[in-house]
N, C-alpha and C. Protein backbone atom coordinates (compact mmCIF):
# COMPACT_ATOMS: atom_id res chain seq x y z
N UNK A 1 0.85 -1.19 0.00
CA UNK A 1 0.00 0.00 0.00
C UNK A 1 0.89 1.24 0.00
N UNK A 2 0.39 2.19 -0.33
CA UNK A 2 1.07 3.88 -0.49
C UNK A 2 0.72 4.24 0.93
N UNK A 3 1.43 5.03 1.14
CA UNK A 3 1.38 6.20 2.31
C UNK A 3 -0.16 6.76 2.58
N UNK A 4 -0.48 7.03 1.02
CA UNK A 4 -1.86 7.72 1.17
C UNK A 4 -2.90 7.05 0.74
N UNK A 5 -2.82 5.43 0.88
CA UNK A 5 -3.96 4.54 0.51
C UNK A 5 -4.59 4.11 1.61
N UNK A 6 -6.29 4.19 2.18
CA UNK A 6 -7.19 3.72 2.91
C UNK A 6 -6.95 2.56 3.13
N UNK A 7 -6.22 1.58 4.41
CA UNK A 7 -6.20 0.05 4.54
C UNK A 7 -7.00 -0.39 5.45
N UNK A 8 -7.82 -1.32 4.61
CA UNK A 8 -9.06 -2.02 5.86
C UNK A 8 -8.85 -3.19 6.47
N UNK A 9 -8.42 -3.18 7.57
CA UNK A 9 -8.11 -4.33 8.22
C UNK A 9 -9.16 -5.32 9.02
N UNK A 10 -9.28 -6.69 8.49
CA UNK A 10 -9.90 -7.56 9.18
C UNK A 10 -9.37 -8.78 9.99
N UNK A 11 -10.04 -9.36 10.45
CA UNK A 11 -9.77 -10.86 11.52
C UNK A 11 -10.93 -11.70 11.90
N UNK A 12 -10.81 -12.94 11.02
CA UNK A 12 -11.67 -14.05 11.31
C UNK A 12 -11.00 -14.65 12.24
N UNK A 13 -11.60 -14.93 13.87
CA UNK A 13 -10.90 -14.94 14.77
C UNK A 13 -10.93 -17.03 14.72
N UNK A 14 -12.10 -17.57 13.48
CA UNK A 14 -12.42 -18.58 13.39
C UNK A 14 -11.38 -19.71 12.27
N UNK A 15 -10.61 -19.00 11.75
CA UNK A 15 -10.08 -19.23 10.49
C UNK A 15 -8.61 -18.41 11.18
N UNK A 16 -8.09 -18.09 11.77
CA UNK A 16 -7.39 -17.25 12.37
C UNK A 16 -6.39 -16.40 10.93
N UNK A 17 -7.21 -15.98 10.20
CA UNK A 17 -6.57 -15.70 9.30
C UNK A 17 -7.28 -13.96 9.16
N UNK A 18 -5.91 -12.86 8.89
CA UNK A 18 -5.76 -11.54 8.63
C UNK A 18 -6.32 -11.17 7.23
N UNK A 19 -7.36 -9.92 7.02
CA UNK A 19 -7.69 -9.66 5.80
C UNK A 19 -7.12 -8.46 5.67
N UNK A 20 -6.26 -8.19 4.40
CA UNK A 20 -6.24 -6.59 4.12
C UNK A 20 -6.36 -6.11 3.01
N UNK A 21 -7.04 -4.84 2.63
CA UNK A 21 -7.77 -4.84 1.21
C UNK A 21 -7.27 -3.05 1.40
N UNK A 22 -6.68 -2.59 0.12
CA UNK A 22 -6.27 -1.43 -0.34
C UNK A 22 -6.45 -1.19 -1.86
N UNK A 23 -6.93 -0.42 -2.16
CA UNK A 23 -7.18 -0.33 -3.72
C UNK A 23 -8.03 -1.69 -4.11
N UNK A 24 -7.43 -2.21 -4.99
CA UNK A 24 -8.33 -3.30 -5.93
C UNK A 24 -7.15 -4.49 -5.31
N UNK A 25 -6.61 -4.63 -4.00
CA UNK A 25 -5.62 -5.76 -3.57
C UNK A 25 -6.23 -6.41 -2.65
N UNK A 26 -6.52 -7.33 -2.44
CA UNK A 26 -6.84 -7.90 -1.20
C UNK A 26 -5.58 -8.88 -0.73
N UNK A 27 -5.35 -9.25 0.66
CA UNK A 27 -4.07 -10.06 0.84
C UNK A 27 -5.47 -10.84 2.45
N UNK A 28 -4.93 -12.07 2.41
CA UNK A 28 -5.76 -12.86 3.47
C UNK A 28 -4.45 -13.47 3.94
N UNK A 29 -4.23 -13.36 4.82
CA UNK A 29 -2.81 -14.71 5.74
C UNK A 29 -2.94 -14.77 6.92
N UNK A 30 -2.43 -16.19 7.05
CA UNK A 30 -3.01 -17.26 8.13
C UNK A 30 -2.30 -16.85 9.15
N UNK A 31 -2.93 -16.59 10.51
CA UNK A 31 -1.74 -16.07 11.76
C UNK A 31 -1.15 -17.05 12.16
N UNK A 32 -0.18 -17.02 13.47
CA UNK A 32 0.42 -17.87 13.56
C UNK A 32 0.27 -18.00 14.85
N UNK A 33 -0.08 -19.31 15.53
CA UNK A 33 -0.73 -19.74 16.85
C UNK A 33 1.04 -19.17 17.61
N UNK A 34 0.12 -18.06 18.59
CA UNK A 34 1.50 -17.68 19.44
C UNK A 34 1.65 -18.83 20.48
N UNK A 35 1.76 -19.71 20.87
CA UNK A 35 2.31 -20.83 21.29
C UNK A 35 3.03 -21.77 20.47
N UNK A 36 3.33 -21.60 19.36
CA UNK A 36 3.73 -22.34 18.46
C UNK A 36 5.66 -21.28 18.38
N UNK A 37 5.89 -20.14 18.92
CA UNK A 37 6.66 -19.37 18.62
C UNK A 37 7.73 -19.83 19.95
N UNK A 38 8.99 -19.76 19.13
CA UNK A 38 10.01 -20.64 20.67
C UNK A 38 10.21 -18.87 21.13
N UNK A 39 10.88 -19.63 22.56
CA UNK A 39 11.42 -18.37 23.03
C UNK A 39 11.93 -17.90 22.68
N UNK A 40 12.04 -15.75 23.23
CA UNK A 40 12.96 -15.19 23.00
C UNK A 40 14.32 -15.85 23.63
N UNK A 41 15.43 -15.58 22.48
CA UNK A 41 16.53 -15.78 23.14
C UNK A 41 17.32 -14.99 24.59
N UNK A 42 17.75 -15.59 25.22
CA UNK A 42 18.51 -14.84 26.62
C UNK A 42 19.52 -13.92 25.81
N UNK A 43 19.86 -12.81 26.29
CA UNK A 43 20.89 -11.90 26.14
C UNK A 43 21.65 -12.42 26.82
N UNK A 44 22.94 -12.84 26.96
CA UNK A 44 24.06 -12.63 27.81
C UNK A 44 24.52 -11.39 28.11
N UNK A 45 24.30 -10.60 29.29
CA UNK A 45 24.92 -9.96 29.89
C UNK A 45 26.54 -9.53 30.14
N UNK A 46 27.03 -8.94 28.81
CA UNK A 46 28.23 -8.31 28.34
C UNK A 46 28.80 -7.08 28.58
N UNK A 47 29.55 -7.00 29.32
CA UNK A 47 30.00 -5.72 30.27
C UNK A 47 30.86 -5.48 28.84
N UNK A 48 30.20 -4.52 28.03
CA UNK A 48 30.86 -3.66 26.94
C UNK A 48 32.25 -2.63 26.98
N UNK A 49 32.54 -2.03 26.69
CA UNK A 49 33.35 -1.25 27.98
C UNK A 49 33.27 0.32 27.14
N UNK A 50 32.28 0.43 25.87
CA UNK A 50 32.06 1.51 24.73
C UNK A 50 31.00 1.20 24.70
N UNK A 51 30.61 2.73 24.56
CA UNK A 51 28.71 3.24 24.14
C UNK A 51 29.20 4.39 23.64
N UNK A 52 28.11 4.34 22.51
CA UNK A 52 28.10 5.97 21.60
C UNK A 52 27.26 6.16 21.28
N UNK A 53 26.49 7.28 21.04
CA UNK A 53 24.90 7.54 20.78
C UNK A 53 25.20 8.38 19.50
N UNK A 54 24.44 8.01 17.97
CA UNK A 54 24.43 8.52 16.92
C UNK A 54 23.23 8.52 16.87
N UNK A 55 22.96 9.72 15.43
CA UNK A 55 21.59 9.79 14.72
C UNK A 55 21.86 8.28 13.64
N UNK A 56 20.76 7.71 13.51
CA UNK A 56 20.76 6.27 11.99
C UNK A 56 21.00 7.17 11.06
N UNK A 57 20.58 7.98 10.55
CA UNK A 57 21.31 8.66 9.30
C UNK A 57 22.74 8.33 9.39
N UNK A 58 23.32 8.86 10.20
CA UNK A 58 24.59 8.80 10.13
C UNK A 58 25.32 7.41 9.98
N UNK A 59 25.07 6.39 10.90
CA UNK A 59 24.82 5.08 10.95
C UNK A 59 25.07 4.27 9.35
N UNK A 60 23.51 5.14 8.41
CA UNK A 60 23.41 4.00 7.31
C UNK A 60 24.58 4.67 6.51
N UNK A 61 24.37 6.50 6.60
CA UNK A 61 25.61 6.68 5.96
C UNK A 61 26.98 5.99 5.93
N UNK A 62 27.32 5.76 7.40
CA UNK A 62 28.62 4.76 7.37
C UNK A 62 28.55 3.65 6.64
N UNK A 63 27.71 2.98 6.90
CA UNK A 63 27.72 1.44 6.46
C UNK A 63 27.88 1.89 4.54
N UNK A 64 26.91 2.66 4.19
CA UNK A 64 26.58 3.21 2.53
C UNK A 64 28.29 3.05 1.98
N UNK A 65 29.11 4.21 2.72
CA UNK A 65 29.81 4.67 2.36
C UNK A 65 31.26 3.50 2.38
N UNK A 66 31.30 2.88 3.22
CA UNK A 66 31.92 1.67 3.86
C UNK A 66 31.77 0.56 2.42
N UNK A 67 31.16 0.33 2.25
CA UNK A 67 30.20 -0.67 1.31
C UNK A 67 30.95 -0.36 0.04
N UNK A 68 31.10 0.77 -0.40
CA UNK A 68 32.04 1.15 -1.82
C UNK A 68 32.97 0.87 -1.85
N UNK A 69 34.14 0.08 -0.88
CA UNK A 69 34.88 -0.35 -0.64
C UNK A 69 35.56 -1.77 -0.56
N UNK A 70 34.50 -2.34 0.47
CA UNK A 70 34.54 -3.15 0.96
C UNK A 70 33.43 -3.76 1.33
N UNK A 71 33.36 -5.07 1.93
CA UNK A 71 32.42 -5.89 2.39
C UNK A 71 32.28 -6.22 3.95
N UNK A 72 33.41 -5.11 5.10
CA UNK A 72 33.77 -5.51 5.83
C UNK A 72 33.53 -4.43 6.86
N UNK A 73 33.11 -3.91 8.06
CA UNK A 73 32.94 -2.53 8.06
C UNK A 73 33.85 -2.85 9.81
N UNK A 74 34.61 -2.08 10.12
CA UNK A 74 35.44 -1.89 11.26
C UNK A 74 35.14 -0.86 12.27
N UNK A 75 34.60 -1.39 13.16
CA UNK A 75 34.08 0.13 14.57
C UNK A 75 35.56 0.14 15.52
N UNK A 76 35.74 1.06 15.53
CA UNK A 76 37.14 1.78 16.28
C UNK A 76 36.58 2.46 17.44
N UNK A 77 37.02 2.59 18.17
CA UNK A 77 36.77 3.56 19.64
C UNK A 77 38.18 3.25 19.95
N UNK A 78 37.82 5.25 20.23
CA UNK A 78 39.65 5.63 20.77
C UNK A 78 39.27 6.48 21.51
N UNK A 79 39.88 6.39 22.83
CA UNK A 79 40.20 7.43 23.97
C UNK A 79 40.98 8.25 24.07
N UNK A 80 40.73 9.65 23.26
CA UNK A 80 41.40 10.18 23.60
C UNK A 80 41.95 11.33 24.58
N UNK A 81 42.46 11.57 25.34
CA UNK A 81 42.36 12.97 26.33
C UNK A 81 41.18 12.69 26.88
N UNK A 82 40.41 12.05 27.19
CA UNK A 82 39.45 11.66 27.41
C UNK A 82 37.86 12.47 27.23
N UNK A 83 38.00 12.14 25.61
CA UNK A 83 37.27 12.37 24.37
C UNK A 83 37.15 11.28 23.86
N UNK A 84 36.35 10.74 23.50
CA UNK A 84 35.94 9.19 22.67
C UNK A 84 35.73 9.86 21.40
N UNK A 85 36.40 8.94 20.25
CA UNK A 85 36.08 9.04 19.02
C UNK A 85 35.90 7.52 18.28
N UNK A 86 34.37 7.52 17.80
CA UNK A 86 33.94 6.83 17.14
C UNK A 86 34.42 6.52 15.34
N UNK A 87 34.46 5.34 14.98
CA UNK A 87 35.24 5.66 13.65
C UNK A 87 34.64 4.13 12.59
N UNK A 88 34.39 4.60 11.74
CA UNK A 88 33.81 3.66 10.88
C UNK A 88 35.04 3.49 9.49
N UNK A 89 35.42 2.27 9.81
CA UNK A 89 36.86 2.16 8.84
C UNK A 89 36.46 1.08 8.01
N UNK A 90 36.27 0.91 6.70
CA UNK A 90 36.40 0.08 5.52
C UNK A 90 37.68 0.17 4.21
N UNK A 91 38.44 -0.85 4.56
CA UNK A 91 39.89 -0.69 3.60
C UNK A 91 39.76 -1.96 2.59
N UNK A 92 39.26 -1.81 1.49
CA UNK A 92 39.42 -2.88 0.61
C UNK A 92 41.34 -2.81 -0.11
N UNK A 93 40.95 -3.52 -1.21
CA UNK A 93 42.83 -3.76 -1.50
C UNK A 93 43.18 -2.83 -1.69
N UNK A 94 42.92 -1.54 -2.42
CA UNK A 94 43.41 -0.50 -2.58
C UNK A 94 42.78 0.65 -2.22
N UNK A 95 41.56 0.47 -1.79
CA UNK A 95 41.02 1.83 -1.11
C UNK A 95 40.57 1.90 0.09
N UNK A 96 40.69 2.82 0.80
CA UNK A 96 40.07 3.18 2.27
C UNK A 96 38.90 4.33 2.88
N UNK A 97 38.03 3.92 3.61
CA UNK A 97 37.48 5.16 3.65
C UNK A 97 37.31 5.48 5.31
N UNK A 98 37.20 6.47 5.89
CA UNK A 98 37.02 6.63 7.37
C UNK A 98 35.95 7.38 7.65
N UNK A 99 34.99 7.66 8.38
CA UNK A 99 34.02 8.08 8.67
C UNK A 99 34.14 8.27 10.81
N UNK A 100 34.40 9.67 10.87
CA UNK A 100 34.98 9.89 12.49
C UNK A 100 34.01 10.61 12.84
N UNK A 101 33.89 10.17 13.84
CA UNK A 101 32.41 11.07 14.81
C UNK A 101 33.08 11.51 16.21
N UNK A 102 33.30 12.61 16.81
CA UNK A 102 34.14 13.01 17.87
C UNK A 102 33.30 14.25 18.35
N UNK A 103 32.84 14.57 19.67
CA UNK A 103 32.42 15.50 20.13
C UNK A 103 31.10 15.22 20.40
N UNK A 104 30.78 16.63 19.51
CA UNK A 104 29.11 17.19 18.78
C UNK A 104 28.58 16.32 18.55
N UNK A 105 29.84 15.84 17.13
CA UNK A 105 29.30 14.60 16.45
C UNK A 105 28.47 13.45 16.97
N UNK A 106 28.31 13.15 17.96
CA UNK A 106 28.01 12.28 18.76
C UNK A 106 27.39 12.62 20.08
N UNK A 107 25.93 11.76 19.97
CA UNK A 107 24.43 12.00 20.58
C UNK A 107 25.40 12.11 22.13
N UNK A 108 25.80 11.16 22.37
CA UNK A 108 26.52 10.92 23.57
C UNK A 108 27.73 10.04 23.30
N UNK A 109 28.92 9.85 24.55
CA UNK A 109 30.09 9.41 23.96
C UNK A 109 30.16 8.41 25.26
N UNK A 110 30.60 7.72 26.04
CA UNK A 110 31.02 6.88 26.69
C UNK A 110 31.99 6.02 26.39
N UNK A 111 33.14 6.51 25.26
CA UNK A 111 33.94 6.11 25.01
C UNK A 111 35.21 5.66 25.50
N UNK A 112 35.78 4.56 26.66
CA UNK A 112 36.77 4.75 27.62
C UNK A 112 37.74 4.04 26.89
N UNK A 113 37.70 3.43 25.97
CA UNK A 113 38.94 1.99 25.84
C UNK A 113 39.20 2.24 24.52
N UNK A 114 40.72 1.91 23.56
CA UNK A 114 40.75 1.82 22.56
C UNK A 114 40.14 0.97 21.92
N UNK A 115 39.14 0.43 21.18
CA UNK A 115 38.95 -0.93 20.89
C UNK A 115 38.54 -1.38 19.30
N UNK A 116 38.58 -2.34 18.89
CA UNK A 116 37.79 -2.10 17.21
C UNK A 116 37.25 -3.90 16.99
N UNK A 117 36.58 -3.67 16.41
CA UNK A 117 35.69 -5.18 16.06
C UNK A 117 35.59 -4.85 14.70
N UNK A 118 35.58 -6.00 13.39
CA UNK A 118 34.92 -6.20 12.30
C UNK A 118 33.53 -6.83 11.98
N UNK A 119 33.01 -6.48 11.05
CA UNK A 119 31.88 -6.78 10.81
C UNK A 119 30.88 -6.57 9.60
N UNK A 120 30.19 -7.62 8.83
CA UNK A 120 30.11 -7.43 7.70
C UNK A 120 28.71 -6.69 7.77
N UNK A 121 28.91 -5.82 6.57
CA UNK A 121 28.13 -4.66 6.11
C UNK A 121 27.26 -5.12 5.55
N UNK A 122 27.06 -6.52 4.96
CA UNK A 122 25.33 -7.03 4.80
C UNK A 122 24.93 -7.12 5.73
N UNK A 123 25.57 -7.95 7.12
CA UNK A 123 24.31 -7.83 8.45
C UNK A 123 24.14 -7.00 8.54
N UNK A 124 24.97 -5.68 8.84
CA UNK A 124 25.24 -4.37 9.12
C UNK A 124 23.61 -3.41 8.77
N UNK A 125 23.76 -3.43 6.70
CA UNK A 125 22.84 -3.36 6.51
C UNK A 125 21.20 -3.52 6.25
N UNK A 126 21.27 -5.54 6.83
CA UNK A 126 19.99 -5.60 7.42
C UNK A 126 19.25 -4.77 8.58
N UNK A 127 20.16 -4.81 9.74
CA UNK A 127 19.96 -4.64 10.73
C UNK A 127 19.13 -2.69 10.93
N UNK A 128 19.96 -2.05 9.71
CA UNK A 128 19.89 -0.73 10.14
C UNK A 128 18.96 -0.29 8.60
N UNK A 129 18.35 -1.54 8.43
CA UNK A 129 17.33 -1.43 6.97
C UNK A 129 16.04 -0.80 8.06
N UNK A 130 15.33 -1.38 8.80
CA UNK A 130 14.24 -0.96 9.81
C UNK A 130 14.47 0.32 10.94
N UNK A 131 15.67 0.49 11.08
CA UNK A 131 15.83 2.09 11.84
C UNK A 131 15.29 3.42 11.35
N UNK A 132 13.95 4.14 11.93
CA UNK A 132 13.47 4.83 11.36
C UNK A 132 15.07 6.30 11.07
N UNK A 133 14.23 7.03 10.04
CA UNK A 133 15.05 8.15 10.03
C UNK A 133 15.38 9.29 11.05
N UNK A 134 16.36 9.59 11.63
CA UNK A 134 16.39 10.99 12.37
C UNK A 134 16.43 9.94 14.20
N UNK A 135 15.80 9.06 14.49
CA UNK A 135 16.42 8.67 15.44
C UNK A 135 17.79 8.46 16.13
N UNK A 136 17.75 8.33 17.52
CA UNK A 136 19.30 8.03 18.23
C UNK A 136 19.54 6.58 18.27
N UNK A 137 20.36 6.62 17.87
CA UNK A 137 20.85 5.10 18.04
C UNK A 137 22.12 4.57 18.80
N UNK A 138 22.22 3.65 20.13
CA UNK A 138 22.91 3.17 20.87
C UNK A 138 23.84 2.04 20.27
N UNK A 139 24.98 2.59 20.59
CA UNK A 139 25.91 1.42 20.01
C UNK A 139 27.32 1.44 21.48
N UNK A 140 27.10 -0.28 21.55
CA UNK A 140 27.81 -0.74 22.61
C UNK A 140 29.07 -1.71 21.58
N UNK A 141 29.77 -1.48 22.05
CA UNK A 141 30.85 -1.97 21.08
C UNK A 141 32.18 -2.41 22.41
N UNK A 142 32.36 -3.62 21.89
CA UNK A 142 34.27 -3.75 22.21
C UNK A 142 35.05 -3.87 21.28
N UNK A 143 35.98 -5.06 21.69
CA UNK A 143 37.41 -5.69 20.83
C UNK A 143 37.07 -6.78 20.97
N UNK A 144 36.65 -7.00 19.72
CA UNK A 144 36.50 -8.22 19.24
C UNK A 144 34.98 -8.59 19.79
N UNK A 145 34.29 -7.92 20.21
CA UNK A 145 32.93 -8.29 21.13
C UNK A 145 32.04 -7.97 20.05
N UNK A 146 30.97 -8.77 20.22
CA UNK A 146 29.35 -8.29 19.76
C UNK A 146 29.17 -6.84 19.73
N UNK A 147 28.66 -6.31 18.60
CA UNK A 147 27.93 -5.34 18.25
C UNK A 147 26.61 -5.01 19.36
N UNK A 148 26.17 -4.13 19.70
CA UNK A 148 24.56 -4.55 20.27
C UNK A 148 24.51 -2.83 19.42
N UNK A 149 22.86 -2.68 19.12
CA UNK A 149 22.68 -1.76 18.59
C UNK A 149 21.22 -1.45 19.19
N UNK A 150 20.64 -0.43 19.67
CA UNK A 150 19.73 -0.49 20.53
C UNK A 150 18.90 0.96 20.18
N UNK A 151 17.57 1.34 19.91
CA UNK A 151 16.97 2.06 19.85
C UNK A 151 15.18 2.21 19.99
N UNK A 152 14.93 3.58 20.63
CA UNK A 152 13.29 3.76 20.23
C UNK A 152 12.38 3.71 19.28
N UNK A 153 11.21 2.83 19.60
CA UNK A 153 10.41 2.96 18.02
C UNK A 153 8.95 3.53 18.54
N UNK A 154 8.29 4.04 17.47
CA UNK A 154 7.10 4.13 18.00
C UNK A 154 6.83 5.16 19.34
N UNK A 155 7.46 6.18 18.89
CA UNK A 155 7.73 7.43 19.88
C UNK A 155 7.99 6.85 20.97
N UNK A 156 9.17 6.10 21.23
CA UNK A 156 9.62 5.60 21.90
C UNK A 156 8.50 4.34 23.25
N UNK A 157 7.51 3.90 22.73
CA UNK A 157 7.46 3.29 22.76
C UNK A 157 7.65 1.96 23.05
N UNK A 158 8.43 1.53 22.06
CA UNK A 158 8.78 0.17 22.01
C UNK A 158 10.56 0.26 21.53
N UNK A 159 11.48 -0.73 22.94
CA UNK A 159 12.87 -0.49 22.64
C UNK A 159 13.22 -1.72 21.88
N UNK A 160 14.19 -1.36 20.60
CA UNK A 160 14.31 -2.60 20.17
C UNK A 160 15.94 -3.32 20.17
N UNK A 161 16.23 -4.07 20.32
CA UNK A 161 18.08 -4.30 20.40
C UNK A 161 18.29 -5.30 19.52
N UNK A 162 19.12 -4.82 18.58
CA UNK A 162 20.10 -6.05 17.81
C UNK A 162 21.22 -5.97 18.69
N UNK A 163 21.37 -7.53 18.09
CA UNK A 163 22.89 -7.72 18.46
C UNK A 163 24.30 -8.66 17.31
N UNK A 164 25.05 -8.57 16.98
CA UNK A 164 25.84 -9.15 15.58
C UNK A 164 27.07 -9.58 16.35
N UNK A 165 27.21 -10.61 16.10
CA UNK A 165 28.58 -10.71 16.35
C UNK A 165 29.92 -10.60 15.26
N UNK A 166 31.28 -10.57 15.89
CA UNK A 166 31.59 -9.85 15.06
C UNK A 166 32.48 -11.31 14.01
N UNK A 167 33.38 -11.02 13.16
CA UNK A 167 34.27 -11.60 12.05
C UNK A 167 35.26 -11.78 13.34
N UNK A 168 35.95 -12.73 13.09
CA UNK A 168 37.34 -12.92 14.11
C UNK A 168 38.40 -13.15 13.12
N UNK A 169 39.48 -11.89 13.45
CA UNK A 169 40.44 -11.57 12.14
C UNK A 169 41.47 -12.25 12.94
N UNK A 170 42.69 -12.06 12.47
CA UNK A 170 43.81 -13.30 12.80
C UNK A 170 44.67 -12.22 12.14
N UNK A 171 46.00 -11.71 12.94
CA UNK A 171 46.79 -11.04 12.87
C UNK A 171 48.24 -11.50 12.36
């Protein structure tokens, strides 16, 4: 449906099946018995030792820009003077690109440790395909640790958290 198309939503609570009809479309699908759905998975509880708060614009920009490069996207956190700078590094064979967020730049910084993880820019860009526009987005990062990526939806609302783990490079 368009932005500006009338959607009529139904539910045969007998047939447990969803009706939705827009224009000349109708779509009918079968729900799915919520007991039939396994659990959410447990988080493990990962003492991160980096948090940085960006706008997703900026976010997909990295990954966008990362992506012309490479297939591989690298989060850096550096302490400096104790100033955190965030850094989005993609170096394919002959080209590099950096993308540094320091200050302003950044919603909030909690940046204490040098650290950097890899990580590929297709999960990357699944993950930050559903991040509305203009939101803050939480990013907990180590060395060598899981990604977690964490934000408001639904006027904050509803919090949602990915988490990726990362590529394990070999020096």
């Amino acid at each position: 449906a368009n932005s500006d198309d009338l959607v009529e939503f139904g539910l045969d609570m007998e047939t447990r099946h969803l009706r939705l009809r827009y224009r000349t479309v109708e779509h009918k699908m079968a729900l799915i018995d919520p007991d039939s759905i396994r659990q959410e998975p447990e988080m493990t509880d990962l003492e991160l030792p980096n948090y940085a708060e960006i706008f997703s614009d900026d976010l997909q920009e990295a990954r966008k820009n990362v992506a012309l490069v490479t297939d591989h996207l690298w989060i850096r956190g550096d302490d400096v003077a104790g100033e955190g700078e965030l850094r989005f590094v993609g170096e394919g064979d002959t080209d590099r690109t950096i993308l540094s967020y320091v200050g302003d730049d950044l919603e909030r910084d909690d940046i204490h440790e040098d650290t950097e993880s890899c990580f590929s820019v297709d999960y990357i860009a699944d993950m930050d395909k559903p991040i509305p526009s203009g939101v803050v987005v939480g990013i907990e990062f180590g060395d060598e640790f899981p990604m977690i990526l964490s934000w408001g939806a639904f006027e904050e609302t509803l919090d949602v958290t990915y988490s990726l783990a990362p590529r394990i490079t070999s020096e």
